[in-house]
PDB file of N, CA and C in Angstrom:
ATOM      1  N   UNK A   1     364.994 241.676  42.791  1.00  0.00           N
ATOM      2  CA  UNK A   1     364.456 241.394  44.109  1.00  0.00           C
ATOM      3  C   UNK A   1     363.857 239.991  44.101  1.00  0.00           C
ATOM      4  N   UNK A   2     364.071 239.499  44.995  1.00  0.00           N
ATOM      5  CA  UNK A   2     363.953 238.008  45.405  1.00  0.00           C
ATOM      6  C   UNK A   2     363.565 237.766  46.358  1.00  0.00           C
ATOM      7  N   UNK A   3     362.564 236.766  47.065  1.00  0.00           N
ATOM      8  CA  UNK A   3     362.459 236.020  48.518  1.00  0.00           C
ATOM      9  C   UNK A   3     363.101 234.973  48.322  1.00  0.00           C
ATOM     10  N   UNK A   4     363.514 235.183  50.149  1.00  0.00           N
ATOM     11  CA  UNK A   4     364.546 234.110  50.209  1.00  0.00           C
ATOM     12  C   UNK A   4     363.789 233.703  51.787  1.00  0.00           C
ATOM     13  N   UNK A   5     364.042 231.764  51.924  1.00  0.00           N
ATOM     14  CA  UNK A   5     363.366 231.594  52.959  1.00  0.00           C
ATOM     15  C   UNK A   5     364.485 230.790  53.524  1.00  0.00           C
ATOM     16  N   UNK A   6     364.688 230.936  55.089  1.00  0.00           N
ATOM     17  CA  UNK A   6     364.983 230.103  55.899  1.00  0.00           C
ATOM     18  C   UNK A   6     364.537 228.756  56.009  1.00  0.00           C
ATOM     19  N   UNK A   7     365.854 227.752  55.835  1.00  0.00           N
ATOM     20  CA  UNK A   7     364.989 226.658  55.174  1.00  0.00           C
ATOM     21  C   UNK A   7     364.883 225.798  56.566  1.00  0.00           C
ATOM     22  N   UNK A   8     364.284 224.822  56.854  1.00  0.00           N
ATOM     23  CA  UNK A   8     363.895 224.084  57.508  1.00  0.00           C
ATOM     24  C   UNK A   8     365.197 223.926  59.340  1.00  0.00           C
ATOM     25  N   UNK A   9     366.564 223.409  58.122  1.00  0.00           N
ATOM     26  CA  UNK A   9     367.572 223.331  58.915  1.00  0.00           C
ATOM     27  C   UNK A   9     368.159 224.426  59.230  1.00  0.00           C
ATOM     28  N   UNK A  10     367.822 225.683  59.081  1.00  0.00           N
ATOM     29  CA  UNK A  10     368.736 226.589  59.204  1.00  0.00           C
ATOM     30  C   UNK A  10     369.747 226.675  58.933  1.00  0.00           C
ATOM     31  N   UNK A  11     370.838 227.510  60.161  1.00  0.00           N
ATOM     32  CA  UNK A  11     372.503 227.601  59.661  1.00  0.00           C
ATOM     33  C   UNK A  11     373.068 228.829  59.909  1.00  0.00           C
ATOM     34  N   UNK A  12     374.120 229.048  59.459  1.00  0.00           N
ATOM     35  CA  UNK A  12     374.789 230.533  59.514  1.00  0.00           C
ATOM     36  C   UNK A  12     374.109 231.171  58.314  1.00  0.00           C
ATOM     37  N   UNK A  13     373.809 232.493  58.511  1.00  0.00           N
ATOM     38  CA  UNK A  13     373.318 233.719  57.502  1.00  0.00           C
ATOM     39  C   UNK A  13     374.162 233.205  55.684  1.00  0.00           C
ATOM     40  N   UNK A  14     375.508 233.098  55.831  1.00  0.00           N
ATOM     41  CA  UNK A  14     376.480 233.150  54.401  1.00  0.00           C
ATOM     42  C   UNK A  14     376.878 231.900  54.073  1.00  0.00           C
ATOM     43  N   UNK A  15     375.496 230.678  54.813  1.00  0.00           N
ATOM     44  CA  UNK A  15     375.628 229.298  54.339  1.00  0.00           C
ATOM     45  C   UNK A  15     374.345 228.900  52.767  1.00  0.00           C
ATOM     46  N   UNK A  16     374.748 228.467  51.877  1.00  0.00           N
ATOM     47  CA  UNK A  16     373.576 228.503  51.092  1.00  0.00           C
ATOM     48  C   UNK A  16     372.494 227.448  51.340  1.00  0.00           C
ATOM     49  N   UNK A  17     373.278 226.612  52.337  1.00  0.00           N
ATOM     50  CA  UNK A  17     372.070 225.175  53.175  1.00  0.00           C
ATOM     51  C   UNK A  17     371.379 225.968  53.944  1.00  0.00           C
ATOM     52  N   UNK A  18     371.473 227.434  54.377  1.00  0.00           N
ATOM     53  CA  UNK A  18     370.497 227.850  55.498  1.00  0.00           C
ATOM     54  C   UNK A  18     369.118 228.582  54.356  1.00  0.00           C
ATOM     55  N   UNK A  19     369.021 228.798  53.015  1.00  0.00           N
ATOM     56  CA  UNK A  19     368.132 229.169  52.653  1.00  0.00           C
ATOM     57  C   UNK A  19     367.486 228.010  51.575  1.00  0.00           C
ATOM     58  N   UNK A  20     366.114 228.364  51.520  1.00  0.00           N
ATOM     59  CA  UNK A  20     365.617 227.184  50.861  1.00  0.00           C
ATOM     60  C   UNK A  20     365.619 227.076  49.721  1.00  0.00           C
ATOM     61  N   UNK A  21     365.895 228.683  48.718  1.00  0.00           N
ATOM     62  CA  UNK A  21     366.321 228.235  47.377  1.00  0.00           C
ATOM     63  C   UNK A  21     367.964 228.181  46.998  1.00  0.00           C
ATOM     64  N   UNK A  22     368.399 228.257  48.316  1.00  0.00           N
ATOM     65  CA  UNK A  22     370.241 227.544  47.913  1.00  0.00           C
ATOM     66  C   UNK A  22     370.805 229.020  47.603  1.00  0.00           C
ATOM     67  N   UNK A  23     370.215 230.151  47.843  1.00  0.00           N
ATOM     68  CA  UNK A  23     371.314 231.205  47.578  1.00  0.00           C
ATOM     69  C   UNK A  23     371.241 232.560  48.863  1.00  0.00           C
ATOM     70  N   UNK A  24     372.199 232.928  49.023  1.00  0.00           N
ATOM     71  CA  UNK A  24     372.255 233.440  50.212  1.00  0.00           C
ATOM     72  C   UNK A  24     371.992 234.765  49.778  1.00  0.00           C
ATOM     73  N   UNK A  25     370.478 235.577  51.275  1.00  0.00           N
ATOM     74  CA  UNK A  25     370.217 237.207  50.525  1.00  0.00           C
ATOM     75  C   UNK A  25     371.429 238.277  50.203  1.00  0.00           C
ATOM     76  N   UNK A  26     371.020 238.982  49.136  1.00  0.00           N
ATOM     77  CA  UNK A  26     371.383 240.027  48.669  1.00  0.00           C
ATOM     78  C   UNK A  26     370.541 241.294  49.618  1.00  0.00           C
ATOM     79  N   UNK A  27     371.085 242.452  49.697  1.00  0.00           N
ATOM     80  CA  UNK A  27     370.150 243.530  50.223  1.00  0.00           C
ATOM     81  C   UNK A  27     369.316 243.984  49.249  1.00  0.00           C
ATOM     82  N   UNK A  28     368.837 243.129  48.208  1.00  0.00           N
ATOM     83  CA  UNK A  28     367.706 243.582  47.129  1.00  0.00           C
ATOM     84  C   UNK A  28     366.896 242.527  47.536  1.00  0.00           C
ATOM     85  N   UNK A  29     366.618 241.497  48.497  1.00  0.00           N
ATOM     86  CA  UNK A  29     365.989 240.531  48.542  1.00  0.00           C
ATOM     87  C   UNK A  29     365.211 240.642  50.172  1.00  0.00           C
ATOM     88  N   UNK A  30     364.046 239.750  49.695  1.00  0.00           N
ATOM     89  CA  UNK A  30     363.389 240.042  51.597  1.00  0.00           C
ATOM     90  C   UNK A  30     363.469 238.291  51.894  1.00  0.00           C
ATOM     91  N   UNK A  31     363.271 238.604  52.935  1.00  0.00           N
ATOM     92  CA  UNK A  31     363.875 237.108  54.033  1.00  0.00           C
ATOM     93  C   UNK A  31     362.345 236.805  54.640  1.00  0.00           C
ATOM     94  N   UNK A  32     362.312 235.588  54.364  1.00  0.00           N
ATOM     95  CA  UNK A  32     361.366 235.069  54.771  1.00  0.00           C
ATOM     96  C   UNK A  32     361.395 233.727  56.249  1.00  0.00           C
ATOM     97  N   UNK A  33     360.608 234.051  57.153  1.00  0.00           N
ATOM     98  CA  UNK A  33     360.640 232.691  57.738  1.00  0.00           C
ATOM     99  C   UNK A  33     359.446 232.051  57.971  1.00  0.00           C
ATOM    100  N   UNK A  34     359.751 231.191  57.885  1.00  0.00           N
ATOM    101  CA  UNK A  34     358.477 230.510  58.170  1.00  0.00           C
ATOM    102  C   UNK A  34     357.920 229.447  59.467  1.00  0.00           C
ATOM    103  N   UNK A  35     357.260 228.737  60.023  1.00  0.00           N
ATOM    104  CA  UNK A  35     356.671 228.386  61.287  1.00  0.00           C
ATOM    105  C   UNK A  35     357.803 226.826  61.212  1.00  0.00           C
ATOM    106  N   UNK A  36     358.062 226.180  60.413  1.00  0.00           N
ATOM    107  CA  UNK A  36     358.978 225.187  60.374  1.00  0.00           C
ATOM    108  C   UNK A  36     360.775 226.119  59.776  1.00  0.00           C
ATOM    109  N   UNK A  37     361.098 226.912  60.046  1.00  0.00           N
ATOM    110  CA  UNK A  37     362.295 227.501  59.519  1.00  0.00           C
ATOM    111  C   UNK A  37     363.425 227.261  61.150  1.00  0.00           C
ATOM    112  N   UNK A  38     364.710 226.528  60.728  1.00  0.00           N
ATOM    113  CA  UNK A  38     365.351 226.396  61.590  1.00  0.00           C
ATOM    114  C   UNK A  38     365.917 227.672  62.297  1.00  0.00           C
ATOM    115  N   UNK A  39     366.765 227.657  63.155  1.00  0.00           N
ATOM    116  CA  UNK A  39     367.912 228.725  63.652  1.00  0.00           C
ATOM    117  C   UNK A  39     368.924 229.351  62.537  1.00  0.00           C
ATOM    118  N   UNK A  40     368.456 230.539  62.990  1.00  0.00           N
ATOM    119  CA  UNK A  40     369.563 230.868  61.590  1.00  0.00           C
ATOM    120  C   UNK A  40     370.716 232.086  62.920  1.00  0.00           C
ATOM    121  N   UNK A  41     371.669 231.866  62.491  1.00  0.00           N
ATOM    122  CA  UNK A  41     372.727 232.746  63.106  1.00  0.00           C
ATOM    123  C   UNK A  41     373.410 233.621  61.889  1.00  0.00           C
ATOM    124  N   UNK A  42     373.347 234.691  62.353  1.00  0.00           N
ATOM    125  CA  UNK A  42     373.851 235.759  61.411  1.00  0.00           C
ATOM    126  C   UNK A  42     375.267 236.103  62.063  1.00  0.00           C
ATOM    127  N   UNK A  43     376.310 235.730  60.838  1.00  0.00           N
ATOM    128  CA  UNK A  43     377.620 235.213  61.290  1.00  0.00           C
ATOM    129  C   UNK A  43     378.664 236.315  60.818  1.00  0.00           C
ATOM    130  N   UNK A  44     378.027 236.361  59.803  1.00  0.00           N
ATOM    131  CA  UNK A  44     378.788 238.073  59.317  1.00  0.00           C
ATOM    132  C   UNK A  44     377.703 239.225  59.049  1.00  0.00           C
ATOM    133  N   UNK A  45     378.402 240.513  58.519  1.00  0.00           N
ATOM    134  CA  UNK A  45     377.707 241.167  58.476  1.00  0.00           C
ATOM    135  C   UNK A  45     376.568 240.887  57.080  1.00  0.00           C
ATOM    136  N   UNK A  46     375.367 241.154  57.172  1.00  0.00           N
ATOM    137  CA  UNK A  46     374.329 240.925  56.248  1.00  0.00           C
ATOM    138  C   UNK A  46     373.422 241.743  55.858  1.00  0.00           C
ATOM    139  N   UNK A  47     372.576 242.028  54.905  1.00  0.00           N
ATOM    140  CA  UNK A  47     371.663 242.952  54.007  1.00  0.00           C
ATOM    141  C   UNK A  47     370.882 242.279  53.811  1.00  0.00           C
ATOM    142  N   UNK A  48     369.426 242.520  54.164  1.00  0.00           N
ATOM    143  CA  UNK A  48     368.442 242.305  52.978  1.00  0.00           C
ATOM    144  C   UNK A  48     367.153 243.692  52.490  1.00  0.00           C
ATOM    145  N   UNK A  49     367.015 243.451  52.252  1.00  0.00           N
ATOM    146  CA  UNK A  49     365.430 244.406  51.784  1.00  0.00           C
ATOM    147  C   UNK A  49     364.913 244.593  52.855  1.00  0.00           C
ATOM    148  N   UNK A  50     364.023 243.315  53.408  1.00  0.00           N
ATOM    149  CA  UNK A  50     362.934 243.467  54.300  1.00  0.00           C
ATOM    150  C   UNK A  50     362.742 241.822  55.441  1.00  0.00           C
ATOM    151  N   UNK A  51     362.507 241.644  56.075  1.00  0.00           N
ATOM    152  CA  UNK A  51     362.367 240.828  56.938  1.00  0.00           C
ATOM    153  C   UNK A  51     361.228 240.536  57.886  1.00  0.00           C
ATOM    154  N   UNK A  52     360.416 239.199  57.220  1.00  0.00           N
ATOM    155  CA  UNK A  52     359.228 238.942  57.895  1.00  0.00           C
ATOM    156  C   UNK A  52     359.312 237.647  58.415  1.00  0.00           C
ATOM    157  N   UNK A  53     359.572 237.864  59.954  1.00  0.00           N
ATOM    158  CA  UNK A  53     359.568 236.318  60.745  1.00  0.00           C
ATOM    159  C   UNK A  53     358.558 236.520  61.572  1.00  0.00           C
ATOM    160  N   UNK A  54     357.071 236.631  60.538  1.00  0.00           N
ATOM    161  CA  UNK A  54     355.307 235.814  60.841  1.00  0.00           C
ATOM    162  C   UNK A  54     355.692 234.618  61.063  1.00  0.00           C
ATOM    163  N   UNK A  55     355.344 233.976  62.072  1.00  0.00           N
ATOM    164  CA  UNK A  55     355.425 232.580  62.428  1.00  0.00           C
ATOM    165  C   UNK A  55     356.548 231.931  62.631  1.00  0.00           C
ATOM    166  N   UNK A  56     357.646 232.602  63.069  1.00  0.00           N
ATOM    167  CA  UNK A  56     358.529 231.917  63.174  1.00  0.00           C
ATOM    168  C   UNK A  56     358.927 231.914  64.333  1.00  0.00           C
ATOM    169  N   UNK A  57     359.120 230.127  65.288  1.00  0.00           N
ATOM    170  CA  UNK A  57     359.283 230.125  66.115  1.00  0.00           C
ATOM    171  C   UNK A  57     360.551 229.728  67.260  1.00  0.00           C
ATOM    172  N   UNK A  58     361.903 230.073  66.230  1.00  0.00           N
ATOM    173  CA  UNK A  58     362.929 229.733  66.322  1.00  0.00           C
ATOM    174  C   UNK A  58     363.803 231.120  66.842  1.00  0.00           C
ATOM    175  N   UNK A  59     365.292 230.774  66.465  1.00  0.00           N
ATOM    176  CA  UNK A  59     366.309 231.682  67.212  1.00  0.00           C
ATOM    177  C   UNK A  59     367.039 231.993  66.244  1.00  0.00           C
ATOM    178  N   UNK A  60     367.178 233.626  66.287  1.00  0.00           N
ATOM    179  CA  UNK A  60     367.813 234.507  65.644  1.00  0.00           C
ATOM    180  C   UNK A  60     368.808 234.895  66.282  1.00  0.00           C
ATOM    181  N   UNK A  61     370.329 234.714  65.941  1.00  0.00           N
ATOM    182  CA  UNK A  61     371.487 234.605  66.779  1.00  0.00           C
ATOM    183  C   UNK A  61     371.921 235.842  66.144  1.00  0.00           C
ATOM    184  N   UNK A  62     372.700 236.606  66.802  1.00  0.00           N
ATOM    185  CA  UNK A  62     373.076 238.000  66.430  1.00  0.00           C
ATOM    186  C   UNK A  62     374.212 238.429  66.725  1.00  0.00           C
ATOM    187  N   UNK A  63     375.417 237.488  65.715  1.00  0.00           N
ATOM    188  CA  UNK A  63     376.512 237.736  65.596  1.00  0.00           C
ATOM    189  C   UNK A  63     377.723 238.448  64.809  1.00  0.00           C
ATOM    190  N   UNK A  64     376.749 239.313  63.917  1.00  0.00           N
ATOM    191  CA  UNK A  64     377.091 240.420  63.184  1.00  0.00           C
ATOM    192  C   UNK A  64     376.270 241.234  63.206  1.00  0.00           C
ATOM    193  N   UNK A  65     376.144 242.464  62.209  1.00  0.00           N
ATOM    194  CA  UNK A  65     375.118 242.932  61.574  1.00  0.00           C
ATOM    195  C   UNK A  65     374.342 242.532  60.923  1.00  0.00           C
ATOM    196  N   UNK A  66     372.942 242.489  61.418  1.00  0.00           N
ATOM    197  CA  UNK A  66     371.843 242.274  60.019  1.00  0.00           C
ATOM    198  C   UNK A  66     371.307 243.641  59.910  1.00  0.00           C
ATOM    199  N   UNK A  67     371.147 244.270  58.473  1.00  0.00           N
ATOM    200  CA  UNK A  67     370.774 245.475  58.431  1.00  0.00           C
ATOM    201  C   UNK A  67     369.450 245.385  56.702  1.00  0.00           C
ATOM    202  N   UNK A  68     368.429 246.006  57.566  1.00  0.00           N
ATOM    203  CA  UNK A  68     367.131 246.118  56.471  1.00  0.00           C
ATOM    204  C   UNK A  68     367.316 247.053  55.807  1.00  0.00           C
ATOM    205  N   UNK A  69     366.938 247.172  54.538  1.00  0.00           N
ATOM    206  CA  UNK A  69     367.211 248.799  53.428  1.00  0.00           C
ATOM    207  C   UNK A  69     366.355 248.606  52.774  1.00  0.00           C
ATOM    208  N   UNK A  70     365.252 248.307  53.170  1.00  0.00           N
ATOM    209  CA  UNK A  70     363.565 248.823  51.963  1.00  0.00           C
ATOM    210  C   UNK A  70     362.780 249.440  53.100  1.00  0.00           C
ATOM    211  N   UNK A  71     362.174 249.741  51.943  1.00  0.00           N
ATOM    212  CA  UNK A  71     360.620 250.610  53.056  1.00  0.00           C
ATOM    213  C   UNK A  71     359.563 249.726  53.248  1.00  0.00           C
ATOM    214  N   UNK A  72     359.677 248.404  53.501  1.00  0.00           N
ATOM    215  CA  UNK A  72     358.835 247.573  53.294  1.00  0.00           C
ATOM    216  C   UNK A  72     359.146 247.234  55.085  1.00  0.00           C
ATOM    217  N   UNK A  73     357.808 246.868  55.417  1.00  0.00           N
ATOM    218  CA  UNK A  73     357.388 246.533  57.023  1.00  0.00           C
ATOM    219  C   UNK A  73     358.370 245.705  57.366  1.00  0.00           C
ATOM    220  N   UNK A  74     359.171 245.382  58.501  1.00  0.00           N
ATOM    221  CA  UNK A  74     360.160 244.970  59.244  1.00  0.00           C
ATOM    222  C   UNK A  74     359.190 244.001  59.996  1.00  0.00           C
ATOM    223  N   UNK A  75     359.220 242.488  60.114  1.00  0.00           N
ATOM    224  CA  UNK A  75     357.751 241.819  61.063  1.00  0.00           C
ATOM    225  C   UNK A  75     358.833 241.236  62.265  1.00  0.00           C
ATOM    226  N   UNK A  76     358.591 241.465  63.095  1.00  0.00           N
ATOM    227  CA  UNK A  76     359.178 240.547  64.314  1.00  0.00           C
ATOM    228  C   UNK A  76     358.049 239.620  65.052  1.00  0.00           C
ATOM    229  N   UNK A  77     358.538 238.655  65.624  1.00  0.00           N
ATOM    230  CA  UNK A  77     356.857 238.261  67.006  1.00  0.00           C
ATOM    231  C   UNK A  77     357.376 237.741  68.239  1.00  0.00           C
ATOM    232  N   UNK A  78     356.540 237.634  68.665  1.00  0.00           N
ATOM    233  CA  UNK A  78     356.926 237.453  70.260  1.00  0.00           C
ATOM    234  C   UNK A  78     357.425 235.994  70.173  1.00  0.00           C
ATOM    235  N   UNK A  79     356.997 234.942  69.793  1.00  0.00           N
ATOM    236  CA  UNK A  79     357.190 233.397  69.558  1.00  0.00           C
ATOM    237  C   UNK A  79     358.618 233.473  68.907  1.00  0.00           C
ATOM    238  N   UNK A  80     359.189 234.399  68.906  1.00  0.00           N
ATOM    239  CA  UNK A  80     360.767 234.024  68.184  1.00  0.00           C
ATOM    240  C   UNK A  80     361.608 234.500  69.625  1.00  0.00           C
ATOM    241  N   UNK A  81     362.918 234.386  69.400  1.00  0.00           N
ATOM    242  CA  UNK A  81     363.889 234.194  70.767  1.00  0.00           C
ATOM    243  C   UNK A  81     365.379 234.804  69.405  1.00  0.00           C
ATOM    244  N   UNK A  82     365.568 236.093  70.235  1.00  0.00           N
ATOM    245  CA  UNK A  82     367.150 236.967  69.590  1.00  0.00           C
ATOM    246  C   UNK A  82     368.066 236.679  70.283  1.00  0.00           C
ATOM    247  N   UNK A  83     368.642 236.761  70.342  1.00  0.00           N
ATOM    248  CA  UNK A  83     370.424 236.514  70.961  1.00  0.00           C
ATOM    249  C   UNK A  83     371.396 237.021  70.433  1.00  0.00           C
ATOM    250  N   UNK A  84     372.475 236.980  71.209  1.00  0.00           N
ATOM    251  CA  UNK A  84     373.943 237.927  70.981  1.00  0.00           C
ATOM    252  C   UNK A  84     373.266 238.945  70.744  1.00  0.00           C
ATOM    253  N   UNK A  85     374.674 239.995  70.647  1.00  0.00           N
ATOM    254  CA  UNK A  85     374.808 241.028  70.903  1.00  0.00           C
ATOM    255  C   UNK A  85     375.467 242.144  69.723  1.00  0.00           C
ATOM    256  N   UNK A  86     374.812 241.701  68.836  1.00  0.00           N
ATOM    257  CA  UNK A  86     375.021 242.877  67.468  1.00  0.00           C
ATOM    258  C   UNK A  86     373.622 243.684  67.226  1.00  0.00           C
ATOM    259  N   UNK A  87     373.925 244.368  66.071  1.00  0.00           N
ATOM    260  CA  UNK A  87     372.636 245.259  65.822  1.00  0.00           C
ATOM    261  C   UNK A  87     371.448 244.645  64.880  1.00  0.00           C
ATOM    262  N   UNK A  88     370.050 244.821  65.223  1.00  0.00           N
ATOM    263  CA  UNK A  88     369.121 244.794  63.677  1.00  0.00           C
ATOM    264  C   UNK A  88     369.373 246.147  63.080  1.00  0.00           C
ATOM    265  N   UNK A  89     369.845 246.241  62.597  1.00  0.00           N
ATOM    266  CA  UNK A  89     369.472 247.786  61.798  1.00  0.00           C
ATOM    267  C   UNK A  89     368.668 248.362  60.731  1.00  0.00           C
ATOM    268  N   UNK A  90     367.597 249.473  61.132  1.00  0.00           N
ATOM    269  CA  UNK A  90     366.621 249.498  59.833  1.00  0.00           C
ATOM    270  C   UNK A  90     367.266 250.513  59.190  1.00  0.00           C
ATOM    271  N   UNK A  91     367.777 250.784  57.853  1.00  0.00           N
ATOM    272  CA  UNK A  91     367.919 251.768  57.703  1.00  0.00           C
ATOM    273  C   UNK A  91     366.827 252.528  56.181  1.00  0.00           C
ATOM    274  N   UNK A  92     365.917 251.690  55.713  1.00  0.00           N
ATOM    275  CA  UNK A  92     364.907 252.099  54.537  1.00  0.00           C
ATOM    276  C   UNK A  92     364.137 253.452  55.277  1.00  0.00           C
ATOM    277  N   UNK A  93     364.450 254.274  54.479  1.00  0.00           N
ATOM    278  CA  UNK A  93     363.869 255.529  54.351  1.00  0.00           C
ATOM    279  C   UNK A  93     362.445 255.352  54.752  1.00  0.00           C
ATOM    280  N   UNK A  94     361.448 255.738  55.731  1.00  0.00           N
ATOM    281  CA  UNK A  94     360.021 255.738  56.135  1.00  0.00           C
ATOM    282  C   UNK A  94     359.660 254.025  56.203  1.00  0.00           C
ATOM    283  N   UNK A  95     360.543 253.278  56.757  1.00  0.00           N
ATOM    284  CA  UNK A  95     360.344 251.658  56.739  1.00  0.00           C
ATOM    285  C   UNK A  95     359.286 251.479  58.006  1.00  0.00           C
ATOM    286  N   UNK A  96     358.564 250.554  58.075  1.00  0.00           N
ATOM    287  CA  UNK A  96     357.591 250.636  59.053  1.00  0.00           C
ATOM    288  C   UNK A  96     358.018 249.087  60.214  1.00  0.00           C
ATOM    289  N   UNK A  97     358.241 248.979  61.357  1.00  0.00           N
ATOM    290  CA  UNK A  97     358.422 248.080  61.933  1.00  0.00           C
ATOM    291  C   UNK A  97     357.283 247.441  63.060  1.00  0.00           C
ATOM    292  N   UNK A  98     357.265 246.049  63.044  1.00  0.00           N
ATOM    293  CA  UNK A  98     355.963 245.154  63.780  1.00  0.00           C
ATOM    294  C   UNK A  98     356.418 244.799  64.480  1.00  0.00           C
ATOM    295  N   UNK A  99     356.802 245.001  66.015  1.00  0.00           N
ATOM    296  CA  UNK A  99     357.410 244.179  67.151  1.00  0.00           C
ATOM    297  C   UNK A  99     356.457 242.681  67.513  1.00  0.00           C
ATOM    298  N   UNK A 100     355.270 242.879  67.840  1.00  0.00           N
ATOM    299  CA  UNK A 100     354.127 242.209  68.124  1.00  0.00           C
ATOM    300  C   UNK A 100     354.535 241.842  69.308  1.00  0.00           C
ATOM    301  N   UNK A 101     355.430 242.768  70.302  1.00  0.00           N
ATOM    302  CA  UNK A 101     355.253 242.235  71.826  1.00  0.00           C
ATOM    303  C   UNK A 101     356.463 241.798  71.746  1.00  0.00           C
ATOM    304  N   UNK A 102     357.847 241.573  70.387  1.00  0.00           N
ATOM    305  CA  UNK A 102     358.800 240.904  71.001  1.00  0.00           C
ATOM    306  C   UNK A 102     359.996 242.151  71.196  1.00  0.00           C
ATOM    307  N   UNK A 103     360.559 241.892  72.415  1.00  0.00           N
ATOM    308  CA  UNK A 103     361.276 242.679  72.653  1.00  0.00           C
ATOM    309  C   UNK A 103     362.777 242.426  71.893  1.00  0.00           C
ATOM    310  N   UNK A 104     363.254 244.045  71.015  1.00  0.00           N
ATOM    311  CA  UNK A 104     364.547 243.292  70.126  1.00  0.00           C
ATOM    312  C   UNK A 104     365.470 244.392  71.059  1.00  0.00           C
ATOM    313  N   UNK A 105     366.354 243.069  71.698  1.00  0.00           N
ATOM    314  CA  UNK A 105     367.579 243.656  72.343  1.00  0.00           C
ATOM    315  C   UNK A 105     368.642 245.189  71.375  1.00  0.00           C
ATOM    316  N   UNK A 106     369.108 244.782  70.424  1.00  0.00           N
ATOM    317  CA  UNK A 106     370.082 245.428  69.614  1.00  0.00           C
ATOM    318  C   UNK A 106     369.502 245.920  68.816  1.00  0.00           C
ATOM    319  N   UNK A 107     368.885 247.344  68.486  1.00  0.00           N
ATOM    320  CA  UNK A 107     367.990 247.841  66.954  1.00  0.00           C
ATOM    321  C   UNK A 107     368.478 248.973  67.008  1.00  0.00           C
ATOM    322  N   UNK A 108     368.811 249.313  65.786  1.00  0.00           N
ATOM    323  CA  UNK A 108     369.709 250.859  65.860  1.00  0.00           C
ATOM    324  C   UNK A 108     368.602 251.043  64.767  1.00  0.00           C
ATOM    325  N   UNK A 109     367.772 251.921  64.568  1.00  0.00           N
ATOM    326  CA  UNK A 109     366.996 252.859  63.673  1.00  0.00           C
ATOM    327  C   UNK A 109     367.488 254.353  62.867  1.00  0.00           C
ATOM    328  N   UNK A 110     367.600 254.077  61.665  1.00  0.00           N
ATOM    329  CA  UNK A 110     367.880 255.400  61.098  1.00  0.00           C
ATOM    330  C   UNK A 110     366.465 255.963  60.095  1.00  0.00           C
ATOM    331  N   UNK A 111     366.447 257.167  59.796  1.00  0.00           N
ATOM    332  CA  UNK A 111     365.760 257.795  58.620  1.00  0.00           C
ATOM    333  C   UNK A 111     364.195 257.987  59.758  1.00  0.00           C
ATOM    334  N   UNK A 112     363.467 257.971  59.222  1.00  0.00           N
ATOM    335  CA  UNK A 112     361.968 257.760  59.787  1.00  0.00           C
ATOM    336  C   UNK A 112     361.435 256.524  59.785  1.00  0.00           C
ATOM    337  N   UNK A 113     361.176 255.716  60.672  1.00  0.00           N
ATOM    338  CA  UNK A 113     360.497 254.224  61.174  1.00  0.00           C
ATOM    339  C   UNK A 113     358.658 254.949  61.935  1.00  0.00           C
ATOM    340  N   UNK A 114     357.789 254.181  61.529  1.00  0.00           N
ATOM    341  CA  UNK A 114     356.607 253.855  62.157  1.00  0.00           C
ATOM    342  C   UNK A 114     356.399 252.608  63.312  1.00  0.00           C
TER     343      UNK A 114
END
């Protein structure tokens, strides 16, 4: 397990310029963004662990699947902007999710979510 951060310039999800240590997540890894993290478009289908975009005030393009598989908190916020028309999908067994007011168009939920 690894963090992986959205790097500055963003990019497509299966570009290794869109993360800041140069390797693109695994679904054993959590995704990080941060308050300077570019646009990232999720271009194919994708996995990670867990996903915390605290402070991030960019655009999450939603052109495949992105799908979560830990039980670790799911963070969304209102200061971010989703698009297209694929799924977030949680699927970690008792995973807990943080909207903070932002509304996510596409979320398919499996197992038990808080």
């Amino acid at each position: 397990m690894a963090t992986r951060t959205i790097s500055n310039a963003g990019g497509n999800y299966n570009a290794v310029g869109a993360w800041v240590e140069g390797i693109v997540p695994t679904s054993a890894d959590d995704v990080v963004a941060t308050a300077t993290s570019g646009q990232l478009t999720v271009n194919v289908s994708s996995a990670a662990r867990s996903f915390d975009f605290t402070n991030y005030v960019n655009t999450l393009t939603m052109n495949a699947v992105l799908t979560a598989s830990g039980v670790a908190t799911q963070t969304f916020v209102s200061g971010m902007t989703i698009t297209g028309t694929n799924n977030i999908q949680l699927t970690g067994a008792a995973a807990a999710i943080t909207t903070n007011g932002k509304l996510i168009p596409n979320l398919l939920l499996t197992n038990n979510k808080t």
